[in-house]
Protein backbone atom coordinates (compact mmCIF):
# COMPACT_ATOMS: atom_id res chain seq x y z
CA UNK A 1 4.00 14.35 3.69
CA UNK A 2 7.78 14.15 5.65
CA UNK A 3 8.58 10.32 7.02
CA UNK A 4 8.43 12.35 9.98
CA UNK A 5 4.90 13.70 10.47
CA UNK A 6 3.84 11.66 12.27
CA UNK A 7 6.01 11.37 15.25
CA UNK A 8 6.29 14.04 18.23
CA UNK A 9 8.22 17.44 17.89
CA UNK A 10 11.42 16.29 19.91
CA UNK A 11 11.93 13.32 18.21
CA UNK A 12 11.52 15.15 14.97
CA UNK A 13 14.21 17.60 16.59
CA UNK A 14 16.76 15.00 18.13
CA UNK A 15 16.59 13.21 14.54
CA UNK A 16 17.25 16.43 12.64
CA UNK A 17 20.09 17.55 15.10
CA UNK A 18 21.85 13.65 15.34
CA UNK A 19 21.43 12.66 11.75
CA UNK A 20 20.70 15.13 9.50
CA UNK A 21 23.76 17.00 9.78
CA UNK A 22 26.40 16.93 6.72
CA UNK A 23 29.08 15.14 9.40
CA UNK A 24 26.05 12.30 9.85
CA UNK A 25 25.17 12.45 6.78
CA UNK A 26 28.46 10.52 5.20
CA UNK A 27 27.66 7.55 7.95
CA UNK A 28 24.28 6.51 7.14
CA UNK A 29 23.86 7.79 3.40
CA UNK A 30 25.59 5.15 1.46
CA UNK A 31 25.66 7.04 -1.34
CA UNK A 32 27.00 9.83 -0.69
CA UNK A 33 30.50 7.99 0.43
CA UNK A 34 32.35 8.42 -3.77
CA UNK A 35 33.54 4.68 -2.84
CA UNK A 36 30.52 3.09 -2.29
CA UNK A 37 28.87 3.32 -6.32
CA UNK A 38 25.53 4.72 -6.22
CA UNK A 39 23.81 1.61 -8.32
CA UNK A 40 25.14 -0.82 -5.22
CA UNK A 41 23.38 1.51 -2.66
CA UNK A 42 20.33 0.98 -5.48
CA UNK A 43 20.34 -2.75 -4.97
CA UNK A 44 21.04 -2.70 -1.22
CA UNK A 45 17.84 -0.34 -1.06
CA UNK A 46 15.52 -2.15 -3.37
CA UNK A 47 16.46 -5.37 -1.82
CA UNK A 48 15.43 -4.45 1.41
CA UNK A 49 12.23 -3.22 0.11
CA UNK A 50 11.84 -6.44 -1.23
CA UNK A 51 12.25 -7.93 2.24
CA UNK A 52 9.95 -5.31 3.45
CA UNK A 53 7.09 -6.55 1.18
CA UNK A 54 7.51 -10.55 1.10
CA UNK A 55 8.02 -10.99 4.73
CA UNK A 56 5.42 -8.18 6.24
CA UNK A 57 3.02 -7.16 3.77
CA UNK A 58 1.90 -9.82 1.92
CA UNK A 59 1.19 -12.03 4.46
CA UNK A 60 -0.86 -9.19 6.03
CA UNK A 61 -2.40 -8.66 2.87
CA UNK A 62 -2.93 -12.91 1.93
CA UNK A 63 -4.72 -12.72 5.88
CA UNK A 64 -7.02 -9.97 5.06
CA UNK A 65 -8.19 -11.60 2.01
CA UNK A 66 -8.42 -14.99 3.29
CA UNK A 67 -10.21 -13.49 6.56
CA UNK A 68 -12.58 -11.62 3.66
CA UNK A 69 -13.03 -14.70 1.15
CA UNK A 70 -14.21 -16.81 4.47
CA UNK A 71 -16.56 -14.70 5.87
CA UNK A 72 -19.69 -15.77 3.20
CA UNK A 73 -23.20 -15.19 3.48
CA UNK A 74 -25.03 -17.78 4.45
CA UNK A 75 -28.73 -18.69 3.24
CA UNK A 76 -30.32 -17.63 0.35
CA UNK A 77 -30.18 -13.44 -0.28
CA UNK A 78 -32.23 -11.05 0.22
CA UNK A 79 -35.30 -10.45 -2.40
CA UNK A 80 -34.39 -6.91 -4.80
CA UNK A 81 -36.41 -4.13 -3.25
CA UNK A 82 -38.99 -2.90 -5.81
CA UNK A 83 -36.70 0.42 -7.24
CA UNK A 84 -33.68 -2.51 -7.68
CA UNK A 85 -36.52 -4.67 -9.73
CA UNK A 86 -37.42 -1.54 -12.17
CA UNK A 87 -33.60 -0.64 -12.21
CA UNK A 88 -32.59 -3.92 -13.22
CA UNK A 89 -35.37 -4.65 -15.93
CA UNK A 90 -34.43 -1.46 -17.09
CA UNK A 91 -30.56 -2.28 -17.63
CA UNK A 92 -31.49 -5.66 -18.86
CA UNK A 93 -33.66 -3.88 -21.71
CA UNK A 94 -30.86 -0.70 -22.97
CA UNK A 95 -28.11 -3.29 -22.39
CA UNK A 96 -29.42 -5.10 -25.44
CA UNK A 97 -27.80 -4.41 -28.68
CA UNK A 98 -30.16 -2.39 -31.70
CA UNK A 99 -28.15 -3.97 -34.15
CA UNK A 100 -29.64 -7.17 -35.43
């Protein structure tokens, strides 16, 4: 899947036409400029990911997980329902070991 799928057909189109030409291309593609060594554009890139993740995705993600963790059951649970009862007595008995 493009970048691009999921916005609307003309901005796919003004996108293509204003930046994905070869004269565009040498502005925003770092790498591509011989004076500018491909390993710095590296760093500049993974650095930003980095940025990307610490400061928008993991404290979405610690939020979800917090908002998860707090949301316990309260009271005792629910009794096994009889096919649970015969399916756990039956794992309880093959999950012991033959060998003595």
């Amino acid at each position: 899947m493009t970048p691009l799928a999921h916005t609307s057909q003309p901005k796919k189109s003004t996108l293509w036409n204003r930046w994905y030409t070869p004269n565009q291309w040498k502005l925003w593609a770092r790498s591509a400029n011989p004076a500018i060594p491909r390993i710095k554009t590296t760093m500049i890139v993974e650095s930003l990911w980095q940025h990307i993740v610490l400061q928008h995705l993991l404290p979405r993600l610690r939020q979800t997980l917090a908002d998860i963790l707090n949301q316990r059951r309260s009271g005792r649970a629910k009794p096994l329902a009889s096919w649970q009862v015969d399916f756990k007595a039956d794992w309880v008995f093959h999950s012991k070991s033959d060998i003595a």
